[in-house]
PDB file of N, CA and C in Angstrom:
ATOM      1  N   UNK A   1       0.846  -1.171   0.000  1.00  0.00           N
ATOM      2  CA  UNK A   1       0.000   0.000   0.000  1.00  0.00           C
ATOM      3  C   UNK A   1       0.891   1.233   0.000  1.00  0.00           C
ATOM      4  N   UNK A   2       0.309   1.963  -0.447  1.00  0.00           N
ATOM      5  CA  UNK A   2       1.302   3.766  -0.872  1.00  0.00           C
ATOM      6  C   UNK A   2       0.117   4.494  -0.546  1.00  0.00           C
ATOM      7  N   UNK A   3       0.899   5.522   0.463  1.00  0.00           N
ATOM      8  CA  UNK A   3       0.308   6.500   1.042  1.00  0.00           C
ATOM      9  C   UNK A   3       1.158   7.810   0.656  1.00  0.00           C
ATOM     10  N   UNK A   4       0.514   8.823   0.265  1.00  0.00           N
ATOM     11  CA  UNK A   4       1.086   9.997  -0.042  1.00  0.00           C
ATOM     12  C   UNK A   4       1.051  11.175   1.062  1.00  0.00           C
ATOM     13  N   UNK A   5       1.569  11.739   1.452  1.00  0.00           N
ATOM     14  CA  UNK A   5       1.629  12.728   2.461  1.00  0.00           C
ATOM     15  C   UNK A   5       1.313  14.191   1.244  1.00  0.00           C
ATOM     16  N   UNK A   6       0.984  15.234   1.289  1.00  0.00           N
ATOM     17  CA  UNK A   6       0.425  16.557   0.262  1.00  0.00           C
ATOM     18  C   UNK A   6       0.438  17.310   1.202  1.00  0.00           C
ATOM     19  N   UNK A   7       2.251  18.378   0.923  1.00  0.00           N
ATOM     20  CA  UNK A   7       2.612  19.454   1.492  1.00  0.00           C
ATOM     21  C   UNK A   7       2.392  20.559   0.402  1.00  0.00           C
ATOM     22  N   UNK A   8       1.572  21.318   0.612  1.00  0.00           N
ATOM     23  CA  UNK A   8       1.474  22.531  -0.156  1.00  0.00           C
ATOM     24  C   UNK A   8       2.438  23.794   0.758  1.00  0.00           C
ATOM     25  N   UNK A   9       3.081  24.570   0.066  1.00  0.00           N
ATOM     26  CA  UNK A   9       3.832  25.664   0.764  1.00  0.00           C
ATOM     27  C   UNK A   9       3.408  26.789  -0.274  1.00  0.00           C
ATOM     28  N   UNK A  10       3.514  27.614   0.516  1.00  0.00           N
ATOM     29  CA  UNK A  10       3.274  29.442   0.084  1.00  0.00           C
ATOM     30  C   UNK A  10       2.008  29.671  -0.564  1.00  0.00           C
ATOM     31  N   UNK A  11       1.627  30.965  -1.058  1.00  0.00           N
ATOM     32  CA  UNK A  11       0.447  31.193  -1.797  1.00  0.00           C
ATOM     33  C   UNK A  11       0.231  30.591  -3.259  1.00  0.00           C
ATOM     34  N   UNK A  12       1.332  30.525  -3.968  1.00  0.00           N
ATOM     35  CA  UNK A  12       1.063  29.946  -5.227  1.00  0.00           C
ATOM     36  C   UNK A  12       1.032  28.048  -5.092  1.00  0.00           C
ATOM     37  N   UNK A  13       1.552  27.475  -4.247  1.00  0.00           N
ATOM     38  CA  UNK A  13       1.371  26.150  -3.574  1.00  0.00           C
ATOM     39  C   UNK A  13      -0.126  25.501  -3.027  1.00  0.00           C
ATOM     40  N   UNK A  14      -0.353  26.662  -2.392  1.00  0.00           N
ATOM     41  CA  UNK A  14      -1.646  26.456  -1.949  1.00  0.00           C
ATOM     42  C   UNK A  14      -3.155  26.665  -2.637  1.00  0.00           C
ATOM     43  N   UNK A  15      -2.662  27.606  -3.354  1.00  0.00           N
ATOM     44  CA  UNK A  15      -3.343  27.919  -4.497  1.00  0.00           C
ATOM     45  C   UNK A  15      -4.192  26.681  -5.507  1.00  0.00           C
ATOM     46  N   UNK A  16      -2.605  26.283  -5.760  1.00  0.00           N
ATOM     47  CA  UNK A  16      -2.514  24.836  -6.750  1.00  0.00           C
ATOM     48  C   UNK A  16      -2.644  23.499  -6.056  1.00  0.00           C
ATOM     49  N   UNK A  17      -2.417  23.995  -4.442  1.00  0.00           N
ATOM     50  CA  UNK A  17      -2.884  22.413  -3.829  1.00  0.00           C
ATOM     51  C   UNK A  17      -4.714  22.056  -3.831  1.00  0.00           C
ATOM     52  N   UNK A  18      -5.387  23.571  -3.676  1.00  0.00           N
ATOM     53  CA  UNK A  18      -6.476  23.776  -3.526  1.00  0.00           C
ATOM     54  C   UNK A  18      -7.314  22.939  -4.783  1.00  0.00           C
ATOM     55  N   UNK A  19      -7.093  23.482  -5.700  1.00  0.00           N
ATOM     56  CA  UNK A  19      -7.300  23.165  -7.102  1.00  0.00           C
ATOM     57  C   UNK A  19      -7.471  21.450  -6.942  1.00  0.00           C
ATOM     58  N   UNK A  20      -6.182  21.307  -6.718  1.00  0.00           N
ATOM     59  CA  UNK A  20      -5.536  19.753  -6.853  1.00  0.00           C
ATOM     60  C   UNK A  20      -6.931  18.698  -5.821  1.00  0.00           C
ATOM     61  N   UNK A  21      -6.749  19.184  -4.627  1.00  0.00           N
ATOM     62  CA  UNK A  21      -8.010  18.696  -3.869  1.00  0.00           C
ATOM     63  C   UNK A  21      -8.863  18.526  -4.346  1.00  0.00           C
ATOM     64  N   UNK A  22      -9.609  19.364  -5.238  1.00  0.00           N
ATOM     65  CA  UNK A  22     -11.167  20.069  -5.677  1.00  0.00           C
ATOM     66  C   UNK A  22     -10.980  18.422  -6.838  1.00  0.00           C
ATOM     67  N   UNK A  23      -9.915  18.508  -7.696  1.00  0.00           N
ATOM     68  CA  UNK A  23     -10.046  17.506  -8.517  1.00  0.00           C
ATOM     69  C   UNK A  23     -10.267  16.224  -8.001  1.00  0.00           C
ATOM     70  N   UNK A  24      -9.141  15.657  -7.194  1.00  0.00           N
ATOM     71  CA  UNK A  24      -8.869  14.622  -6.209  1.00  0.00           C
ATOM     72  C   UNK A  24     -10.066  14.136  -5.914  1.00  0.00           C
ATOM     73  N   UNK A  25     -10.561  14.958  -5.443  1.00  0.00           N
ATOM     74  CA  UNK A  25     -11.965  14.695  -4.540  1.00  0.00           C
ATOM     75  C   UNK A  25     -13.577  14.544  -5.355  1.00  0.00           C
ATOM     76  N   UNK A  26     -13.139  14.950  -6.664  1.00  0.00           N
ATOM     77  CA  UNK A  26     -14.249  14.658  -7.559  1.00  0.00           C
ATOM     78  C   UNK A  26     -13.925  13.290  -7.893  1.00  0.00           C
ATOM     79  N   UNK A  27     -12.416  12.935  -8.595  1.00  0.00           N
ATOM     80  CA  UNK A  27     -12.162  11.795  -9.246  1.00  0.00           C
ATOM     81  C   UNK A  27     -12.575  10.402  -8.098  1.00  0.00           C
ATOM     82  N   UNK A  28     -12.886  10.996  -7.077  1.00  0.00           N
ATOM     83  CA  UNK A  28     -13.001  10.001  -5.977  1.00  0.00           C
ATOM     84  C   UNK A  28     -14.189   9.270  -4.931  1.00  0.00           C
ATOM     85  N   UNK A  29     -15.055  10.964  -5.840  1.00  0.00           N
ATOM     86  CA  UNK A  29     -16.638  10.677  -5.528  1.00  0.00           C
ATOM     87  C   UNK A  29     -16.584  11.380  -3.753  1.00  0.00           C
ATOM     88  N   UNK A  30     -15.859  12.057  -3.288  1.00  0.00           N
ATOM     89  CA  UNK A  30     -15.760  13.534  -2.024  1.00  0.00           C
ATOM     90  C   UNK A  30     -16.762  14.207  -2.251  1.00  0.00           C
ATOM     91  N   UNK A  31     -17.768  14.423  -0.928  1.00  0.00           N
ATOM     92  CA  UNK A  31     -18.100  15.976  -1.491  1.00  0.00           C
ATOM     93  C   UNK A  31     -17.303  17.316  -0.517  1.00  0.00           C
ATOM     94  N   UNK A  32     -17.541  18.255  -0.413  1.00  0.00           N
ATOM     95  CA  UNK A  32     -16.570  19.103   0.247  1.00  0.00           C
ATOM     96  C   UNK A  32     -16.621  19.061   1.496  1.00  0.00           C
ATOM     97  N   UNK A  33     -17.782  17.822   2.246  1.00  0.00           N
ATOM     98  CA  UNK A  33     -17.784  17.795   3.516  1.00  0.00           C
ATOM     99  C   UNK A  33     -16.886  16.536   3.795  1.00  0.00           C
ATOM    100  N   UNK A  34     -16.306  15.955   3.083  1.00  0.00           N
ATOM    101  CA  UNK A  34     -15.643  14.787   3.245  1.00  0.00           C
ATOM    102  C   UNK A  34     -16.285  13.018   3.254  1.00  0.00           C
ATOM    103  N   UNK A  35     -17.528  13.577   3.015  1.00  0.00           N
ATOM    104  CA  UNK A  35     -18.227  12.512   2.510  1.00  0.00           C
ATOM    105  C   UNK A  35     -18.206  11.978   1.038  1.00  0.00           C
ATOM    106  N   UNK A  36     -17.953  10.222   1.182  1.00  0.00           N
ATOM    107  CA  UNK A  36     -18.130   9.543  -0.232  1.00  0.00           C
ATOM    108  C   UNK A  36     -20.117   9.968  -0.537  1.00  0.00           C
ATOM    109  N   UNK A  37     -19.662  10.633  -1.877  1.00  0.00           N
ATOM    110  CA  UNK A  37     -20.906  10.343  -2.798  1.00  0.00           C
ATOM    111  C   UNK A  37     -20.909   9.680  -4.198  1.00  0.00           C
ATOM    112  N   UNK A  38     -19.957   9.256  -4.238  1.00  0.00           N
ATOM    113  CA  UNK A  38     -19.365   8.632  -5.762  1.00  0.00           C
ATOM    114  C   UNK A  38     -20.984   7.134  -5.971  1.00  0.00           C
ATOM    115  N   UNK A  39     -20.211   6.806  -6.919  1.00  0.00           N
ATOM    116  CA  UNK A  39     -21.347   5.857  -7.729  1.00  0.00           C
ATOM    117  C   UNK A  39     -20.886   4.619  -8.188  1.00  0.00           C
ATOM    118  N   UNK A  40     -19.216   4.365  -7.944  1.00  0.00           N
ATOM    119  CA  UNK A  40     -18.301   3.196  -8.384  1.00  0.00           C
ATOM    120  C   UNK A  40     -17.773   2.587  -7.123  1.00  0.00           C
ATOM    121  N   UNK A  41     -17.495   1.489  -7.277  1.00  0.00           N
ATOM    122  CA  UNK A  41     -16.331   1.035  -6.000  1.00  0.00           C
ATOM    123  C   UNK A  41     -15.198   0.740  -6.554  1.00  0.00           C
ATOM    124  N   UNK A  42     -14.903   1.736  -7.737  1.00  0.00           N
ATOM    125  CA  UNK A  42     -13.811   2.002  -8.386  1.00  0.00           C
ATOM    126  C   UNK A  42     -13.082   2.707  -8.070  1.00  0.00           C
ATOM    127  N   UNK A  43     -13.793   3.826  -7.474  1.00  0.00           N
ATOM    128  CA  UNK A  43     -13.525   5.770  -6.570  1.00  0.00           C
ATOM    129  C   UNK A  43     -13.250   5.364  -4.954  1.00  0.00           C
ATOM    130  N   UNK A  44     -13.332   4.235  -4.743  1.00  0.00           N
ATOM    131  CA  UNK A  44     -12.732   3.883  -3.515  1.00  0.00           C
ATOM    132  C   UNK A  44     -11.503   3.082  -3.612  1.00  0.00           C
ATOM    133  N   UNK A  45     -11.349   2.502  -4.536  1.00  0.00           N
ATOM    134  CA  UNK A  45     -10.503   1.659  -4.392  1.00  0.00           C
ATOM    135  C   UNK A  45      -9.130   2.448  -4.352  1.00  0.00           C
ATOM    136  N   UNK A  46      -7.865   2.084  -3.505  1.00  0.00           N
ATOM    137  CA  UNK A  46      -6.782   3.450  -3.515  1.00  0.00           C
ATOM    138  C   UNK A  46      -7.252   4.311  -2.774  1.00  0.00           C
ATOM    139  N   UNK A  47      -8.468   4.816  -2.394  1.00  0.00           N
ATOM    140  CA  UNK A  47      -8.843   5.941  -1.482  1.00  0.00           C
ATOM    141  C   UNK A  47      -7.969   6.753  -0.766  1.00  0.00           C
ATOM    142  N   UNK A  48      -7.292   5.458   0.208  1.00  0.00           N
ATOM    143  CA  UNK A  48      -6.045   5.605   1.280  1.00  0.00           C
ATOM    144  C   UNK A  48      -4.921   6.265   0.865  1.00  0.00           C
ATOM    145  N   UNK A  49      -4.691   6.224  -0.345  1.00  0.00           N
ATOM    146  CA  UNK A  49      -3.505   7.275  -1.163  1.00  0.00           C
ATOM    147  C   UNK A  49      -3.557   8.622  -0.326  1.00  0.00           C
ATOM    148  N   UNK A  50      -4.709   9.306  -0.661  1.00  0.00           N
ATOM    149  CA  UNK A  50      -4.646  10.618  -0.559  1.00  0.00           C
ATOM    150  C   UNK A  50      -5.484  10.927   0.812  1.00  0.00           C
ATOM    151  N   UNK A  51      -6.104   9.847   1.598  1.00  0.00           N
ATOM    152  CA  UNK A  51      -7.173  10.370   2.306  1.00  0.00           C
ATOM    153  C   UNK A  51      -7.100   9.546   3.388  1.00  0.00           C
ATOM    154  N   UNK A  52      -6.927   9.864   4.354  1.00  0.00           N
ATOM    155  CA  UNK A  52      -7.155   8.833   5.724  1.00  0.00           C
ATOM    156  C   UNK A  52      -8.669   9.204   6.196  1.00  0.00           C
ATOM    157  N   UNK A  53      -9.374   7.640   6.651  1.00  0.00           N
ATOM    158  CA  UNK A  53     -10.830   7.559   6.674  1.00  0.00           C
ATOM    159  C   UNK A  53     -11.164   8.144   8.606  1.00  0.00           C
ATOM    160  N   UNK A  54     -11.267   9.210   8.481  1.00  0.00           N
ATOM    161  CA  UNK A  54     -11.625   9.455  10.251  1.00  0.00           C
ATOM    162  C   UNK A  54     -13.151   8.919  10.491  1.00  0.00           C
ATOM    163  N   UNK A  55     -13.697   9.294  11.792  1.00  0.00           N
ATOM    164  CA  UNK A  55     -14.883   8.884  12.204  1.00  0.00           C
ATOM    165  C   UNK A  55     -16.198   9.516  11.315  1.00  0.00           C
ATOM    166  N   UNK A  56     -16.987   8.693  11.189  1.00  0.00           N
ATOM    167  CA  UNK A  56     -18.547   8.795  10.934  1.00  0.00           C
ATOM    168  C   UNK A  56     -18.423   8.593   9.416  1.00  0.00           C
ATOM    169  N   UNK A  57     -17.311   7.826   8.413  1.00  0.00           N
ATOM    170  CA  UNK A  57     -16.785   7.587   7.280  1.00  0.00           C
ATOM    171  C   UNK A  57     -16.836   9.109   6.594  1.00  0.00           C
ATOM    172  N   UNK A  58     -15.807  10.022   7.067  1.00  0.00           N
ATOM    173  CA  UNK A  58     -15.215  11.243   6.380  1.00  0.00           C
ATOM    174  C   UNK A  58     -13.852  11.066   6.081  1.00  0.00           C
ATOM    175  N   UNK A  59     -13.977  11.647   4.888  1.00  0.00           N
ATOM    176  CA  UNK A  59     -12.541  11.636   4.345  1.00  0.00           C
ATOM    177  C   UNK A  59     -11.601  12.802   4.291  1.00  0.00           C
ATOM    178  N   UNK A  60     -10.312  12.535   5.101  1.00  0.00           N
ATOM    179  CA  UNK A  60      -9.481  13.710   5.451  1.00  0.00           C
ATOM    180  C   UNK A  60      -8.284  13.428   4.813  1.00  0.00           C
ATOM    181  N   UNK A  61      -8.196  14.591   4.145  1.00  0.00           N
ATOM    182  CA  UNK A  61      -6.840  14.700   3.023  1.00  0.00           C
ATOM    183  C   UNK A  61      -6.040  14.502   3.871  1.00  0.00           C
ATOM    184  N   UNK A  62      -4.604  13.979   3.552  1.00  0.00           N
ATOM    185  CA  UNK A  62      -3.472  13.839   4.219  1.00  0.00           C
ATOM    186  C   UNK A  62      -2.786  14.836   3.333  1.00  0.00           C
ATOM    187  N   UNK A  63      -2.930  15.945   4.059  1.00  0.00           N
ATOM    188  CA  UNK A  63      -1.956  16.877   3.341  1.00  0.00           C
ATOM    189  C   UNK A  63      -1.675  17.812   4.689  1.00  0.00           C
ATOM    190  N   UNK A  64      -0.584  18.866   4.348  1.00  0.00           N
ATOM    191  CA  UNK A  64       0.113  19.699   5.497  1.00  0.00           C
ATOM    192  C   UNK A  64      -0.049  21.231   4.823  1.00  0.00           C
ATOM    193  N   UNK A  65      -0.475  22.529   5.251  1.00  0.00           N
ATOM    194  CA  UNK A  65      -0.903  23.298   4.186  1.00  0.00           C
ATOM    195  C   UNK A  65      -0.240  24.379   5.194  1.00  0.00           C
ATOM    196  N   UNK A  66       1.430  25.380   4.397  1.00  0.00           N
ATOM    197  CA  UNK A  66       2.407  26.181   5.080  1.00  0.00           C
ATOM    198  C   UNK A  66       2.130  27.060   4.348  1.00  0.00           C
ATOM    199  N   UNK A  67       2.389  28.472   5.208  1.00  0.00           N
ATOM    200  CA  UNK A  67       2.503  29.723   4.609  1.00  0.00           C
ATOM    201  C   UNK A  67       2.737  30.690   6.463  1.00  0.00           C
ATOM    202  N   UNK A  68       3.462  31.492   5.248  1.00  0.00           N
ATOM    203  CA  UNK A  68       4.247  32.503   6.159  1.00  0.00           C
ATOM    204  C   UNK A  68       2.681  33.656   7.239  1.00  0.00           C
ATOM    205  N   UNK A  69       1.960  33.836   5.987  1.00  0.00           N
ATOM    206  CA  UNK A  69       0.634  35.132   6.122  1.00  0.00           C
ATOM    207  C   UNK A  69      -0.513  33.514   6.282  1.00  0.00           C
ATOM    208  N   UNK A  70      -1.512  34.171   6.909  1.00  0.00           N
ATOM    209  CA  UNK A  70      -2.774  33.768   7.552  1.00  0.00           C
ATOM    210  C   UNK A  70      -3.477  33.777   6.432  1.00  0.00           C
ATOM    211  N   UNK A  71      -3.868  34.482   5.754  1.00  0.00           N
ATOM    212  CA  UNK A  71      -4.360  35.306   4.446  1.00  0.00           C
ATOM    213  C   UNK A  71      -4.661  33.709   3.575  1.00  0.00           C
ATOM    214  N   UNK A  72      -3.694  33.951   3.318  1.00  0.00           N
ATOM    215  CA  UNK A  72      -3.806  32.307   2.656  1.00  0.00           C
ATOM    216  C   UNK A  72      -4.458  31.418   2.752  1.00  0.00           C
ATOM    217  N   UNK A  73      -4.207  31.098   4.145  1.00  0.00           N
ATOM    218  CA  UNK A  73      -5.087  29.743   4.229  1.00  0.00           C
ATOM    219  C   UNK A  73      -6.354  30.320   4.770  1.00  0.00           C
ATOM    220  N   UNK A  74      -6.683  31.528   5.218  1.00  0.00           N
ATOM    221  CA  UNK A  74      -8.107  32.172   5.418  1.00  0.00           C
ATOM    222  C   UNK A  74      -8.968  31.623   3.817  1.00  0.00           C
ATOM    223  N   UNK A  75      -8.103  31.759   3.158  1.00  0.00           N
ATOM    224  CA  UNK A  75      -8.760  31.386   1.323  1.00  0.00           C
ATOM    225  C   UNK A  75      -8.875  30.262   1.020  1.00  0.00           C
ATOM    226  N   UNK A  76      -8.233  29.261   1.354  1.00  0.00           N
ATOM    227  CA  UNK A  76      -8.097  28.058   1.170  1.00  0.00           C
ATOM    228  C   UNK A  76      -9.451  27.255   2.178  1.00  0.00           C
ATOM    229  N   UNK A  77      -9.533  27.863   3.668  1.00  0.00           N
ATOM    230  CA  UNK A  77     -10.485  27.160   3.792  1.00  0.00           C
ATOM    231  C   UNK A  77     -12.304  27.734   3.980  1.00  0.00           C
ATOM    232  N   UNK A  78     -11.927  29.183   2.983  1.00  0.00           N
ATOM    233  CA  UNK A  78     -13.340  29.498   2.856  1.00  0.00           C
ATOM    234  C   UNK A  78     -13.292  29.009   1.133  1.00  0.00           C
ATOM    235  N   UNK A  79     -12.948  28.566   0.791  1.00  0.00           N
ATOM    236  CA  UNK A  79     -12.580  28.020  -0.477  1.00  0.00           C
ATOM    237  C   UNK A  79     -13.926  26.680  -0.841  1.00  0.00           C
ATOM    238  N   UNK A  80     -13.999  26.109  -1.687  1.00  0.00           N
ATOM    239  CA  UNK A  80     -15.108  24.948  -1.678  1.00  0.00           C
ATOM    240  C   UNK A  80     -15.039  23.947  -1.576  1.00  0.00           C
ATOM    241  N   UNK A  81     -13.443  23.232  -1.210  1.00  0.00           N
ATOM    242  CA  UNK A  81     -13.279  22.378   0.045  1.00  0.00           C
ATOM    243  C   UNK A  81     -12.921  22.168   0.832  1.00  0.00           C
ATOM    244  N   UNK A  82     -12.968  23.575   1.477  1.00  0.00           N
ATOM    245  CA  UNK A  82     -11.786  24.013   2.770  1.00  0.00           C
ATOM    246  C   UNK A  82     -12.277  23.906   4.076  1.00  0.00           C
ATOM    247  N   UNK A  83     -13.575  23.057   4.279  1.00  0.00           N
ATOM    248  CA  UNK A  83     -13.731  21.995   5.113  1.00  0.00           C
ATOM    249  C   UNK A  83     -13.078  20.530   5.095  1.00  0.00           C
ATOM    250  N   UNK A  84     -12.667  19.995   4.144  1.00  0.00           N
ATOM    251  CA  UNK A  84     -12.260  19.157   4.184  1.00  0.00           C
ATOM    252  C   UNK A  84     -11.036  18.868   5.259  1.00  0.00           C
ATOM    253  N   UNK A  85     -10.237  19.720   5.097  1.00  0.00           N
ATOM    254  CA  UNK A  85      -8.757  19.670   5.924  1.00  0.00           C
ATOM    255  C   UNK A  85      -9.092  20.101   7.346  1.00  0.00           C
ATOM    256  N   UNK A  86      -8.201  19.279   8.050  1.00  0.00           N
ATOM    257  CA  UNK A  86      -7.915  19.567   9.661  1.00  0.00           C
ATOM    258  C   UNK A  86      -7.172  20.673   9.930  1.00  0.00           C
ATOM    259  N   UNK A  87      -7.978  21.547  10.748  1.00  0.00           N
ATOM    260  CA  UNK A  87      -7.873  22.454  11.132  1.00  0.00           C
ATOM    261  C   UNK A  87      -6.308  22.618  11.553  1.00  0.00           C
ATOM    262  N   UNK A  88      -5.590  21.624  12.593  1.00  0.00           N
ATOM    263  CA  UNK A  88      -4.323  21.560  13.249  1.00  0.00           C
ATOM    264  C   UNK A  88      -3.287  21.343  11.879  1.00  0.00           C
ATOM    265  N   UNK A  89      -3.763  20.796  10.251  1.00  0.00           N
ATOM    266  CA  UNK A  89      -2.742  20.604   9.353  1.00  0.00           C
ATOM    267  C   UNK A  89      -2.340  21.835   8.701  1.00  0.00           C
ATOM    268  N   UNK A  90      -3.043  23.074   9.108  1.00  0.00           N
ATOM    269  CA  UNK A  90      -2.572  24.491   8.371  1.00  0.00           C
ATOM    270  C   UNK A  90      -1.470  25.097   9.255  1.00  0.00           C
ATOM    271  N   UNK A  91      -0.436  25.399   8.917  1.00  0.00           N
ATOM    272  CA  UNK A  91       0.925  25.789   9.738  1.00  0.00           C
ATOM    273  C   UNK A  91       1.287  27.603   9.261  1.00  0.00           C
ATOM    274  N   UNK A  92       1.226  28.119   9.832  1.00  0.00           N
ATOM    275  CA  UNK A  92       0.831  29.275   9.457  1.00  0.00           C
ATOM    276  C   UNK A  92       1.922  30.259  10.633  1.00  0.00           C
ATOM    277  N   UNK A  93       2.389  31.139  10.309  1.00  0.00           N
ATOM    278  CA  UNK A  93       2.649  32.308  11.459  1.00  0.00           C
ATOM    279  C   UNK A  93       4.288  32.923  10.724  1.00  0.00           C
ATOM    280  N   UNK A  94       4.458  33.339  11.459  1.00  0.00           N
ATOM    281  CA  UNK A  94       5.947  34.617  10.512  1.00  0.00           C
ATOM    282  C   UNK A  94       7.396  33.735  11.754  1.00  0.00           C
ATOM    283  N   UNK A  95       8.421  33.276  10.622  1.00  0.00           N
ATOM    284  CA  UNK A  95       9.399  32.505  10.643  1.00  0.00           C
ATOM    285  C   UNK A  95      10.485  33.771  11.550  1.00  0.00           C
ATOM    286  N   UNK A  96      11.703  33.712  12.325  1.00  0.00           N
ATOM    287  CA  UNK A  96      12.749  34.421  12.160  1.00  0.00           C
ATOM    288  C   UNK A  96      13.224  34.346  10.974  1.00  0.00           C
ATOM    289  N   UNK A  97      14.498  34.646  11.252  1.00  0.00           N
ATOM    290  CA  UNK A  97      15.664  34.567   9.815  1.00  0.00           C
ATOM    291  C   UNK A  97      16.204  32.882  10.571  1.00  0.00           C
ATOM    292  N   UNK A  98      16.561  33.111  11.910  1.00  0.00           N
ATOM    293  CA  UNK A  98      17.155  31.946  12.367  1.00  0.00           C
ATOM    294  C   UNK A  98      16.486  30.969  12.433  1.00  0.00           C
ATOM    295  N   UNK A  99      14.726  30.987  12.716  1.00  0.00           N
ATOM    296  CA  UNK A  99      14.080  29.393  12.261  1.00  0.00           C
ATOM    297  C   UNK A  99      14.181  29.330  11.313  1.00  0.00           C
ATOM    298  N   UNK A 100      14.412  30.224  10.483  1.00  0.00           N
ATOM    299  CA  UNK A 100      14.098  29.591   8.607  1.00  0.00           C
ATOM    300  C   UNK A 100      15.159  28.781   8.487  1.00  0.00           C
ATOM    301  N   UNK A 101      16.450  29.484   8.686  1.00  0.00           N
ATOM    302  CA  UNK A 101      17.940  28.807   8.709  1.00  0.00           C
ATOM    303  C   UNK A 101      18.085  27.421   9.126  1.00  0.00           C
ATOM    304  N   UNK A 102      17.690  27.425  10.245  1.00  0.00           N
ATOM    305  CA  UNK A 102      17.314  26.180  11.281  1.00  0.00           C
ATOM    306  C   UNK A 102      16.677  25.008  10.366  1.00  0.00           C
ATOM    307  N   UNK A 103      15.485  25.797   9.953  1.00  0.00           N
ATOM    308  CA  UNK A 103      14.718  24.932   9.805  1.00  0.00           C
ATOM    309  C   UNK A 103      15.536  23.959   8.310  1.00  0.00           C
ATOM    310  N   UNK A 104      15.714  24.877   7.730  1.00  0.00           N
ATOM    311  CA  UNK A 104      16.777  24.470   5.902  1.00  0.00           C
ATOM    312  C   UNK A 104      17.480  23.749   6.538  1.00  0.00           C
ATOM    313  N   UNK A 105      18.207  23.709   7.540  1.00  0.00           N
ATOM    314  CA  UNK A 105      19.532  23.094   7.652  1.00  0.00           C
ATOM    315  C   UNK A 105      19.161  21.353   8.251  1.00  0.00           C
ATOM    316  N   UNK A 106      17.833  21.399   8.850  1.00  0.00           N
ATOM    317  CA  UNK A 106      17.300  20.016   9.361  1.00  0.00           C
ATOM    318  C   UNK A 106      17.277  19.202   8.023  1.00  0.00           C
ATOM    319  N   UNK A 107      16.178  19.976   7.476  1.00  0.00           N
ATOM    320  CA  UNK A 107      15.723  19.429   6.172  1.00  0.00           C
ATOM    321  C   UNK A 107      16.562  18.790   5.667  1.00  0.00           C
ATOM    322  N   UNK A 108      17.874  19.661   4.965  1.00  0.00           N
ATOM    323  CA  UNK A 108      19.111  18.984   4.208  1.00  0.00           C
ATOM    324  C   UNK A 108      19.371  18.039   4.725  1.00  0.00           C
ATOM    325  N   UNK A 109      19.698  18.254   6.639  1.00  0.00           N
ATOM    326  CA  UNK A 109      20.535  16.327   6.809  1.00  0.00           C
ATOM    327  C   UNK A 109      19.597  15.851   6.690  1.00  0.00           C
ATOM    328  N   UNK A 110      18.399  15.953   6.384  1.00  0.00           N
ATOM    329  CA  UNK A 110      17.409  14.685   6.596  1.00  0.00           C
ATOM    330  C   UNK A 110      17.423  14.059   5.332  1.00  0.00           C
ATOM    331  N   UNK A 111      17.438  14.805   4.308  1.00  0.00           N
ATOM    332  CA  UNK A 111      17.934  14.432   3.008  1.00  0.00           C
ATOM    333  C   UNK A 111      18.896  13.684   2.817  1.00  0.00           C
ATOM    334  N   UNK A 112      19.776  14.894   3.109  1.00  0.00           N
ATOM    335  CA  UNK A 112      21.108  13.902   2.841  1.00  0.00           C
ATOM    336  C   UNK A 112      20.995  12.020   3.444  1.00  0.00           C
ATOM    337  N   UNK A 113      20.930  12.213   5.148  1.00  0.00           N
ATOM    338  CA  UNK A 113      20.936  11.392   5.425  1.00  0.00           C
ATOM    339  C   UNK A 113      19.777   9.934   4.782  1.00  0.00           C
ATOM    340  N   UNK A 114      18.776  10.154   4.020  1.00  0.00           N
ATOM    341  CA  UNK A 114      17.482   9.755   3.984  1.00  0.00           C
ATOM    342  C   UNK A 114      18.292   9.552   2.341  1.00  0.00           C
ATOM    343  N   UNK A 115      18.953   9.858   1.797  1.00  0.00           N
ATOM    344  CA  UNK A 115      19.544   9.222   0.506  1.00  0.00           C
ATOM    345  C   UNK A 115      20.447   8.510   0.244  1.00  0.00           C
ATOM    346  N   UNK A 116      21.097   7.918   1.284  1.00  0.00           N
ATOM    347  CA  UNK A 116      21.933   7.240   1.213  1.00  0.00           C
ATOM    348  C   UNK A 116      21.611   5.932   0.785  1.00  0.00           C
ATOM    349  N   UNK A 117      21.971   5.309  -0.573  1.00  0.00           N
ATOM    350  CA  UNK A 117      21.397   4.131  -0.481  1.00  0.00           C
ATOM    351  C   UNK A 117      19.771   4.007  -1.107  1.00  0.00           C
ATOM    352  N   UNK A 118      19.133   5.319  -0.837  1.00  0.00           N
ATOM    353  CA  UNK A 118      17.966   4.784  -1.539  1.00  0.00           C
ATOM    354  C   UNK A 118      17.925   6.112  -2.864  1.00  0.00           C
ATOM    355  N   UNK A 119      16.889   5.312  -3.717  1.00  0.00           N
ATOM    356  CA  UNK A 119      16.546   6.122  -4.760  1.00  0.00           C
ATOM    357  C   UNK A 119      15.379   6.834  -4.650  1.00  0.00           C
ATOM    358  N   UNK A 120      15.328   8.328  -5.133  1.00  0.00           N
ATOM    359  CA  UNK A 120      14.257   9.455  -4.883  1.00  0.00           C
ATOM    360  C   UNK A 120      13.820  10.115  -5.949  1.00  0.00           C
ATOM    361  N   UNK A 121      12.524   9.449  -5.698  1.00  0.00           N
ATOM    362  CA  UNK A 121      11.197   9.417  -6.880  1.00  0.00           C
ATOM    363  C   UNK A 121      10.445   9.868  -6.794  1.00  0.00           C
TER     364      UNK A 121
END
C-alpha cells in the first residue's frame, strides 16, 4: 500500500494544492464535507492514497498546508473544500531569519541522510 503525504507551501502552492483537492476529490466521488458520494467502488478503491478515513466515514486529506501570512489559508479554507482539511494541518505564522535557517539546515541532513542508499522518486 502507498500512502502519499500533500505538502502545499506558500500562496502559489496552496493555491494549486487547492485546485488539486477540488479535482482529487471529484475523481473520488468527495463531497466538500468529506463525505463519499461517488457511484463506483472504483472511486474507492486506492482511497487511502490521498485520504485517511476518520470517524462517521469522512474523508481527510493527508496533506500539510504552510505559509508565512494567515491570508492564505483564510482562502483556502473558505474556499469549496476548505472543510475538508484539519484544522491543526494548516501551519501558518511569521518565521525568524534563524528558524528559517534552522529549519533548511534540518531538512538537508534529513535528506542527505534519507539518501543514502535509496533512490528518490
Amino acid at each position: 500500500m502507498r500512502e502519499i503525504v500533500h505538502i502545499q507551501a506558500g500562496q502559489c502552492g496552496n493555491q494549486i494544492g487547492a485546485k488539486f483537492w477540488e479535482v482529487i476529490s471529484d475523481e473520488h466521488g468527495i463531497d466538500p464535507t468529506g463525505s463519499y458520494q461517488g457511484d463506483s467502488d472504483l472511486q474507492l478503491e486506492r482511497i487511502n492514497v490521498y485520504y485517511n478515513e476518520a470517524s462517521g466515514s469522512k474523508f481527510v486529506p493527508r496533506a500539510i498546508l504552510v505559509d508565512l501570512e494567515p491570508g492564505t489559508m483564510d482562502s483556502v479554507r473558505s474556499g469549496p473544500f476548505g472543510q475538508l482539511f484539519r484544522p491543526d494541518n494548516f501551519v501558518f505564522g511569521e518565521l525568524t531569519i534563524t528558524m528559517k535557517y534552522s529549519c533548511l539546515a534540518k531538512l538537508t541532513l534529513h535528506m542527505a541522510s534519507a539518501d543514502k542508499g535509496h533512490e528518490w522518486r
